[in-house]
N, C-alpha and C. Protein backbone atom coordinates (compact mmCIF):
# COMPACT_ATOMS: atom_id res chain seq x y z
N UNK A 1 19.61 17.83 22.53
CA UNK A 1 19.48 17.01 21.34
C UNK A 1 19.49 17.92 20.12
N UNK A 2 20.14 17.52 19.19
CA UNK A 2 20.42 18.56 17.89
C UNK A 2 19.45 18.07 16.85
N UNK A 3 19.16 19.37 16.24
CA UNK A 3 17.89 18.59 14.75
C UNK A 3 18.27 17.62 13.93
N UNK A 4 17.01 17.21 13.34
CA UNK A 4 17.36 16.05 12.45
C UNK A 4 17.98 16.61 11.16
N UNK A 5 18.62 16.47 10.45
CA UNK A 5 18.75 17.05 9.18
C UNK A 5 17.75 16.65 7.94
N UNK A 6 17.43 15.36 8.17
CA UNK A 6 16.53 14.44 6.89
C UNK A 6 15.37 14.43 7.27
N UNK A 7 13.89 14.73 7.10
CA UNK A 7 12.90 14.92 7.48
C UNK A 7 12.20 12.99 7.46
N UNK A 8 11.74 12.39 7.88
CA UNK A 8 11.01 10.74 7.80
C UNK A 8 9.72 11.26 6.63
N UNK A 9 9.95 10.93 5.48
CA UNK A 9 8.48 11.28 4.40
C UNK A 9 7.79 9.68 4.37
N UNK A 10 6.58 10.29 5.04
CA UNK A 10 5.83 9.38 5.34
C UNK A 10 4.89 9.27 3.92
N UNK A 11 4.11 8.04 3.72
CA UNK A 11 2.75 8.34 2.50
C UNK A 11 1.54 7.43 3.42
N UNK A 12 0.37 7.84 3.36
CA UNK A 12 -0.54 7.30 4.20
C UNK A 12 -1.40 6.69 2.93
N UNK A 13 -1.76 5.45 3.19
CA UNK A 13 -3.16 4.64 2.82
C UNK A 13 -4.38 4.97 3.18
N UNK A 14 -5.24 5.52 2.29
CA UNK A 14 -6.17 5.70 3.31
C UNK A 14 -6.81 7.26 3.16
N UNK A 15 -8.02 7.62 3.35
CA UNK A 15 -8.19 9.24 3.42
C UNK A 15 -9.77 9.21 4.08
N UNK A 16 -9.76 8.20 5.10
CA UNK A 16 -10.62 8.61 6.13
C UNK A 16 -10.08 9.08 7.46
N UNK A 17 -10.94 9.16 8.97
CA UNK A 17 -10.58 9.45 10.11
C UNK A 17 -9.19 8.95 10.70
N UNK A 18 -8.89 7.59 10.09
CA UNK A 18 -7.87 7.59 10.96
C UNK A 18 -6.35 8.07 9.92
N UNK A 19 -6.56 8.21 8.69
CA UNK A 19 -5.67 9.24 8.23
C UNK A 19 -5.76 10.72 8.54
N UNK A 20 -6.90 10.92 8.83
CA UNK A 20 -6.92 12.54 9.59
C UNK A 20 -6.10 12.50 10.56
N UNK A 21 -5.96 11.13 11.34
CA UNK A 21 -5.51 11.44 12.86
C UNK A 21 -4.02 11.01 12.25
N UNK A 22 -3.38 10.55 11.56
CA UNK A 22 -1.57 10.19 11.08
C UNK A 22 -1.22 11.32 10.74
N UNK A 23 -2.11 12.12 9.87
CA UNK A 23 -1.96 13.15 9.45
C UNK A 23 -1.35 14.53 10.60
N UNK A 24 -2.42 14.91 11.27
CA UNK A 24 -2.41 15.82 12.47
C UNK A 24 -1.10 15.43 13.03
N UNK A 25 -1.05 14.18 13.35
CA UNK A 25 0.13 13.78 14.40
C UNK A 25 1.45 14.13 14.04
N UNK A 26 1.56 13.88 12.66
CA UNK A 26 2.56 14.34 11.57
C UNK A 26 3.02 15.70 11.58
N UNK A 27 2.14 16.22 11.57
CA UNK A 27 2.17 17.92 11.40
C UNK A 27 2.55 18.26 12.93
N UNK A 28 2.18 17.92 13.95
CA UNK A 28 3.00 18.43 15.34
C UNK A 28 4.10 17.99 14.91
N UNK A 29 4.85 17.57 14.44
CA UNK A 29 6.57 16.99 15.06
C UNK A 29 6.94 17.83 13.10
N UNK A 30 7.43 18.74 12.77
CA UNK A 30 7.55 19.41 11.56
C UNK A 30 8.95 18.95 11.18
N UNK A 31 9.57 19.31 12.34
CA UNK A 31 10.98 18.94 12.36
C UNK A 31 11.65 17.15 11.85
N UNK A 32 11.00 16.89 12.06
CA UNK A 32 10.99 15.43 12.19
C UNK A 32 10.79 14.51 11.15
N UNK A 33 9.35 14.41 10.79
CA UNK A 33 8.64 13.69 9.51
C UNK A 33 7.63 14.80 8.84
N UNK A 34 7.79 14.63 7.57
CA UNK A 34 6.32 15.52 7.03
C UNK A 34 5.40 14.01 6.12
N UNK A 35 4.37 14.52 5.51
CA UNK A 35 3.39 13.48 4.80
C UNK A 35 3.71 14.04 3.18
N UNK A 36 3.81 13.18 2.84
CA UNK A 36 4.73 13.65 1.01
C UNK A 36 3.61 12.66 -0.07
N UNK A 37 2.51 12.19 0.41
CA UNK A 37 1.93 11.24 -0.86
C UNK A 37 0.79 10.80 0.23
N UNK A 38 -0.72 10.88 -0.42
CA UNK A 38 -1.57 9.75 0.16
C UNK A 38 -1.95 8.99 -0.88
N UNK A 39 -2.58 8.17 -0.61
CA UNK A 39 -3.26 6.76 -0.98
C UNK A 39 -4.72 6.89 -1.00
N UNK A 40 -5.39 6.61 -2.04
CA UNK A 40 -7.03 6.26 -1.64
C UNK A 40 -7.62 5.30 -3.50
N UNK A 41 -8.54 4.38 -2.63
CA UNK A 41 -9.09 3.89 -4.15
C UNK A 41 -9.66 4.97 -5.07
N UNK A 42 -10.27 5.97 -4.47
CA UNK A 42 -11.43 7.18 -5.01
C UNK A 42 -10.66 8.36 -5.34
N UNK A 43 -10.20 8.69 -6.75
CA UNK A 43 -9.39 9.46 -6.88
C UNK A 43 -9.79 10.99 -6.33
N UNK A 44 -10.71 11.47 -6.00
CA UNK A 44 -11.82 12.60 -5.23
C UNK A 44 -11.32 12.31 -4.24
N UNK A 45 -11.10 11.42 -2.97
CA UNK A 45 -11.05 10.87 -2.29
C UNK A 45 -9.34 11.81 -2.04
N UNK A 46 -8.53 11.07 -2.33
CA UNK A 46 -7.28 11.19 -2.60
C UNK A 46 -7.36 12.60 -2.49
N UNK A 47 -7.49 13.26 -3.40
CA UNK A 47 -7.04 14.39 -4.21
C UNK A 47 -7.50 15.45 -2.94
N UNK A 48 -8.71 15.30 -2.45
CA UNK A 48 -8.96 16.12 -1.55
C UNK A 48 -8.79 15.69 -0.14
N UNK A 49 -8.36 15.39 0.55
CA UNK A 49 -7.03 14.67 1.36
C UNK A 49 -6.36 15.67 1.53
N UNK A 50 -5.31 15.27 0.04
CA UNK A 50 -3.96 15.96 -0.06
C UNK A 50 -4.43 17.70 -0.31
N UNK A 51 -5.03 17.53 -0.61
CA UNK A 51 -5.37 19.42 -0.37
C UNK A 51 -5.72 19.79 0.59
N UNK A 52 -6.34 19.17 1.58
CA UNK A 52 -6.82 19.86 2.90
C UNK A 52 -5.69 19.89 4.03
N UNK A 53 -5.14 18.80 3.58
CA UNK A 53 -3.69 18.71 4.23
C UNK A 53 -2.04 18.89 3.75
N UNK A 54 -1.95 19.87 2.50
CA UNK A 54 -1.41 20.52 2.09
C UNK A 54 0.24 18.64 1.47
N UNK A 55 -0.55 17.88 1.68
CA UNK A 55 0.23 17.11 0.71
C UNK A 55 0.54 17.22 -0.61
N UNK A 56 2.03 16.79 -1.08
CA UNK A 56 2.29 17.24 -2.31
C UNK A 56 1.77 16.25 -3.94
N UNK A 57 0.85 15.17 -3.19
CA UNK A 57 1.04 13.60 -4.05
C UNK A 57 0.22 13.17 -3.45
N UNK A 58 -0.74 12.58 -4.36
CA UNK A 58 -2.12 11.72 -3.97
C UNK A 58 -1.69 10.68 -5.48
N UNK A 59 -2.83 9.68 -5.13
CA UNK A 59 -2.40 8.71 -5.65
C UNK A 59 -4.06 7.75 -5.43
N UNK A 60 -4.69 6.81 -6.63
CA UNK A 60 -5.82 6.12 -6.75
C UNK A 60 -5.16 4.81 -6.48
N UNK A 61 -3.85 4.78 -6.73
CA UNK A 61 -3.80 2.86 -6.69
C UNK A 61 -2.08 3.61 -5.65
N UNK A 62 -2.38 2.55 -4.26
CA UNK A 62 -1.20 1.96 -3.13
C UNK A 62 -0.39 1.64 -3.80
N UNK A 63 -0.42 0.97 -4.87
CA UNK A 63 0.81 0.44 -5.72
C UNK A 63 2.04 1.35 -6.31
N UNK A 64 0.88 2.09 -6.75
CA UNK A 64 2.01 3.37 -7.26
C UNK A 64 2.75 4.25 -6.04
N UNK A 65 2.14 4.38 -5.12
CA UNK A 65 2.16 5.42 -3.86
C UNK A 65 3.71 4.67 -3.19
N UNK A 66 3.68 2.99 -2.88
CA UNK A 66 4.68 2.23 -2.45
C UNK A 66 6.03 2.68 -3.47
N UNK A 67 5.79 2.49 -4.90
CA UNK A 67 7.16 2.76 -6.00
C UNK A 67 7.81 3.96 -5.35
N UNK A 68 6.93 4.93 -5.13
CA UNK A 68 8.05 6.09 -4.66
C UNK A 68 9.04 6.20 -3.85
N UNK A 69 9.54 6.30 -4.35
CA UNK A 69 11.07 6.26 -3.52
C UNK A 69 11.75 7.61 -2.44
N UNK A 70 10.73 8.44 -2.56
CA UNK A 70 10.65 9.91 -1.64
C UNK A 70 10.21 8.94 -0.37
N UNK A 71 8.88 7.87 -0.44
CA UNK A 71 8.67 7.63 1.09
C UNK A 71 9.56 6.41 1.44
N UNK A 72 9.58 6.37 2.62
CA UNK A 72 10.49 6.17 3.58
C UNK A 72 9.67 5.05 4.72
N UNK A 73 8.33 6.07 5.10
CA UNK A 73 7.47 5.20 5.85
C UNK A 73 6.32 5.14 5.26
N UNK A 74 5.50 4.39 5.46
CA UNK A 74 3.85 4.22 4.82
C UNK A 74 2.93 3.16 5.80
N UNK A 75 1.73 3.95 6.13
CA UNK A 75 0.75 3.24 7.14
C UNK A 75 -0.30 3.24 6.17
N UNK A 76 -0.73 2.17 7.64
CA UNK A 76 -1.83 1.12 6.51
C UNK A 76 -3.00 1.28 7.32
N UNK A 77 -4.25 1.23 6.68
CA UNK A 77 -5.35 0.87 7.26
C UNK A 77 -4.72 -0.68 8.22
N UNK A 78 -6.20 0.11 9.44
CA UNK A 78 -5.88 -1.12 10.70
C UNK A 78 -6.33 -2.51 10.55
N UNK A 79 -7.31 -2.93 9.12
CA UNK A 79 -7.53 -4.19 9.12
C UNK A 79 -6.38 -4.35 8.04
N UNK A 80 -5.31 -4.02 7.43
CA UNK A 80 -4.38 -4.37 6.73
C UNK A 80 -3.55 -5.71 7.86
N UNK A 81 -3.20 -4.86 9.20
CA UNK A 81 -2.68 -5.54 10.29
C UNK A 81 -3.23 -6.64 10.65
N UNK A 82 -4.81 -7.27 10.42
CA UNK A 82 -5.34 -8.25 11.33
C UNK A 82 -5.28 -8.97 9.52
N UNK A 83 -5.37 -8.60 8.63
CA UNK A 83 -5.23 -9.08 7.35
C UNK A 83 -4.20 -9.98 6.70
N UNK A 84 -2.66 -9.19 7.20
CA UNK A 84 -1.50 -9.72 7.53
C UNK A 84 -1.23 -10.82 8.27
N UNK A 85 -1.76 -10.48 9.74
CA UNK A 85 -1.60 -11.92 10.35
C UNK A 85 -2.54 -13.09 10.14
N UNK A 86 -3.40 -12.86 9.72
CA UNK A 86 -4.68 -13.70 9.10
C UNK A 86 -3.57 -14.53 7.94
N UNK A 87 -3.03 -14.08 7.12
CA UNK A 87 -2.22 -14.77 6.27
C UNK A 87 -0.82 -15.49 6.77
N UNK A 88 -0.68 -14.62 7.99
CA UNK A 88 0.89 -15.57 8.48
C UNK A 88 0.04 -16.72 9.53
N UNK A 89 -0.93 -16.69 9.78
CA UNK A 89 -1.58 -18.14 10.51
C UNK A 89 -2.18 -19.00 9.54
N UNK A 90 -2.43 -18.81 8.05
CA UNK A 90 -2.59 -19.89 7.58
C UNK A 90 -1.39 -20.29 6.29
N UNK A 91 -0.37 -19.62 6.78
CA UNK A 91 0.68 -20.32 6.01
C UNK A 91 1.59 -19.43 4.51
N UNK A 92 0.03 -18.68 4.27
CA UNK A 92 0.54 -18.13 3.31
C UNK A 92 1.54 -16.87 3.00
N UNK A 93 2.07 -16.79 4.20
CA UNK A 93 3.46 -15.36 4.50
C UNK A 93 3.99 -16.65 5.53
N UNK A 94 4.96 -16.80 5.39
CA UNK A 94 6.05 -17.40 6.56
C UNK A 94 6.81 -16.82 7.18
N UNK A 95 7.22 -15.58 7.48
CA UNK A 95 7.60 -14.61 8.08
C UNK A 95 6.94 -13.50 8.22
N UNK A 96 6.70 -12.60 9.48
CA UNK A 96 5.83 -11.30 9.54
C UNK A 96 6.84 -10.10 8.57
N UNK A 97 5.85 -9.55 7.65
CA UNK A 97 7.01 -8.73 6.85
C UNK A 97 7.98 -7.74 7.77
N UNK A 98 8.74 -7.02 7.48
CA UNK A 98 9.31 -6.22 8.36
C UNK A 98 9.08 -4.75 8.28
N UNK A 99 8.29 -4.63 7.23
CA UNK A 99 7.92 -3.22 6.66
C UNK A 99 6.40 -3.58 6.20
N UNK A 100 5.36 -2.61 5.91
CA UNK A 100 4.41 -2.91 5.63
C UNK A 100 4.36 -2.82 3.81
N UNK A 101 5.48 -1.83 3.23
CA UNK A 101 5.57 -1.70 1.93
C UNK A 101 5.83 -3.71 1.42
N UNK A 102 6.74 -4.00 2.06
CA UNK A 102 6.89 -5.31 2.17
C UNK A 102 5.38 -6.27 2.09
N UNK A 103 4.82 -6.29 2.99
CA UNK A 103 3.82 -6.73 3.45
C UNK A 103 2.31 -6.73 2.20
N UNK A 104 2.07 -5.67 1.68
CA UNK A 104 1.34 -5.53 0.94
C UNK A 104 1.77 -6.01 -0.10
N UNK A 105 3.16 -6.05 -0.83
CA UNK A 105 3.33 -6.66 -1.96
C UNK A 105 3.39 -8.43 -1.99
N UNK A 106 3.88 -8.55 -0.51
CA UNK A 106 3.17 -10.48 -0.40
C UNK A 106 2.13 -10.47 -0.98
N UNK A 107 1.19 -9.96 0.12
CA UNK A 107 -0.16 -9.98 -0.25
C UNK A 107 -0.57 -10.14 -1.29
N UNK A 108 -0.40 -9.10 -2.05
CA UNK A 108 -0.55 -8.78 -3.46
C UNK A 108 -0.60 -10.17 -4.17
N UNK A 109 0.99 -10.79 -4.16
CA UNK A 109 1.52 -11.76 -4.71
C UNK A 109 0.86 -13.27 -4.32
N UNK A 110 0.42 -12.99 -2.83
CA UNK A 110 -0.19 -14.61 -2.74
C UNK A 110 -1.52 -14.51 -3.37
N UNK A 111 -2.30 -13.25 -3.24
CA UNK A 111 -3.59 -13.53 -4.38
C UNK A 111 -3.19 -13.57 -5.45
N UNK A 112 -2.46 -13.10 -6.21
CA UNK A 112 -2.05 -13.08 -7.58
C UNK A 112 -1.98 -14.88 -7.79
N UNK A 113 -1.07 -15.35 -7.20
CA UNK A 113 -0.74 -17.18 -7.23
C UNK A 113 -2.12 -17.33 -7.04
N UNK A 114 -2.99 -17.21 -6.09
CA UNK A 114 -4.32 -17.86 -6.20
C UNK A 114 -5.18 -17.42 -7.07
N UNK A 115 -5.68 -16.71 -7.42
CA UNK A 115 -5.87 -16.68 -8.57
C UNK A 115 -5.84 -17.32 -9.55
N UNK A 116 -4.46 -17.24 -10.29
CA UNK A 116 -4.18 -18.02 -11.43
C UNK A 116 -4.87 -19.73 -11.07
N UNK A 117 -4.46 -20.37 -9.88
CA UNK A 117 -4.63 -21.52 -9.14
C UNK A 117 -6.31 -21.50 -9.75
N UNK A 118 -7.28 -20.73 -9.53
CA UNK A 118 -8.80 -20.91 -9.98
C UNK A 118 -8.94 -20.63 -10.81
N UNK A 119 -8.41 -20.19 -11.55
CA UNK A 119 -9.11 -20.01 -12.86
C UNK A 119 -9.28 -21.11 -13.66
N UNK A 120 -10.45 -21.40 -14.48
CA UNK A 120 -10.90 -22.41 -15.15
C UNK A 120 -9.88 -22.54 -15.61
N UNK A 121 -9.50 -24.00 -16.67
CA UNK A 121 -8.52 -24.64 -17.26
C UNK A 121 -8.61 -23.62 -18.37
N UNK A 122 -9.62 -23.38 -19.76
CA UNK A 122 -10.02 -22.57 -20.25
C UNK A 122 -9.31 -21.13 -20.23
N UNK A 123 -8.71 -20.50 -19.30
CA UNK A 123 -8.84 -19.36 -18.92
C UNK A 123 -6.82 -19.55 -18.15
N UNK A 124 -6.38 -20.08 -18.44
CA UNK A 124 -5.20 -20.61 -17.84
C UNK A 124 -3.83 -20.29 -18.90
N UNK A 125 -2.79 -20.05 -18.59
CA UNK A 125 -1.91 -20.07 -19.98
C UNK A 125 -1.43 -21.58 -20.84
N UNK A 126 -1.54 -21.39 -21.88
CA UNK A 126 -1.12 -22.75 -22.70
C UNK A 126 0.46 -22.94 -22.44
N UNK A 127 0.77 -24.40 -21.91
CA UNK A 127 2.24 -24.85 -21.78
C UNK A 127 2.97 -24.50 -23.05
N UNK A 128 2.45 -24.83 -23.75
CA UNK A 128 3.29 -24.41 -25.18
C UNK A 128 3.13 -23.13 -25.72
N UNK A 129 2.61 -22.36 -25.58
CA UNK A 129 2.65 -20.63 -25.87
C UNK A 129 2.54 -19.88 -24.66
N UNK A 130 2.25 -19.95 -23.89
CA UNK A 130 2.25 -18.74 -22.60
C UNK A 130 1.26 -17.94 -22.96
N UNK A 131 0.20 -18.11 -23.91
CA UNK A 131 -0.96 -17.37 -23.92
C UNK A 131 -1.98 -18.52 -23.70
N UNK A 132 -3.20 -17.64 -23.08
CA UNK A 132 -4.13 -18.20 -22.82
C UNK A 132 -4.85 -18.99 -23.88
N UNK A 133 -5.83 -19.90 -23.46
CA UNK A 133 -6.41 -20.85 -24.40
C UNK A 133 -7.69 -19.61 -24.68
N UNK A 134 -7.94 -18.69 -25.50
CA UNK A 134 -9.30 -17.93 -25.91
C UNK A 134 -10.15 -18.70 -26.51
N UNK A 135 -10.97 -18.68 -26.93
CA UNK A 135 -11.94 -19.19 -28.10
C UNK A 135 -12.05 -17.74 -28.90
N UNK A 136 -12.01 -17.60 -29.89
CA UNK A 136 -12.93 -16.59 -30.87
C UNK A 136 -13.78 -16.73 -30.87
């Protein structure tokens, strides 16, 4: 079998144990995939991650980490997965995404729609301006 030429740049969610363990796994196969970006809410969090594991890109918000266009693959925390299907059994994803970059931006998007859906009338955009009703 001949080498790969294109390395798989992965970005991981995440900067506890089980990113230690994507991580490690990553680093046996060199040839193959490397880790190019993590993910964490806690920018400390993040930052020291990617330094212990010689990543080039940390990142406080998934959102930004997904835009990059260097990764290729991106794993998710394991309740992302029971989170996902939790939403394709009550309707609100109608297809299982096919990517998880995919997947998180549903997500994203069906709370975003709900949301707006609760918010007081008050607090809603005006039909006739597209800005909200404020009070001063």
């Amino acid at each position: 079998m001949g080498k790969r030429s294109v390395k798989v740049k992965i970005g991981i969610i995440g900067s506890r144990f089980q990113a230690d363990c994507i991580a490690a796994s990553v680093k046996a196969m060199p040839e193959e995939m490397e880790v190019v970006a993590v993910a964490s809410p806690t920018k400390r969090n993040a930052e020291e991650f990617a330094r212990r594991h010689g990543i080039p890109r940390f990142y406080s918000d998934y959102r930004e980490m997904l835009n990059d266009p260097a990764i290729v693959y991106t794993t998710t925390p394991q309740n992302m997965m029971k989170y996902v299907d939790f939403m394709q059994k009550i309707g609100a994803i109608k297809v299982k995404p096919e990517t998880w970059k995919d997947a998180l931006r549903r997500v994203e998007s069906y709370t975003a729609e709900q949301s707006k859906e609760t918010r007081p009338k008050s607090q809603r955009p005006s039909a006739t301006s597209g800005v909200g009703n404020e009070r001063s």
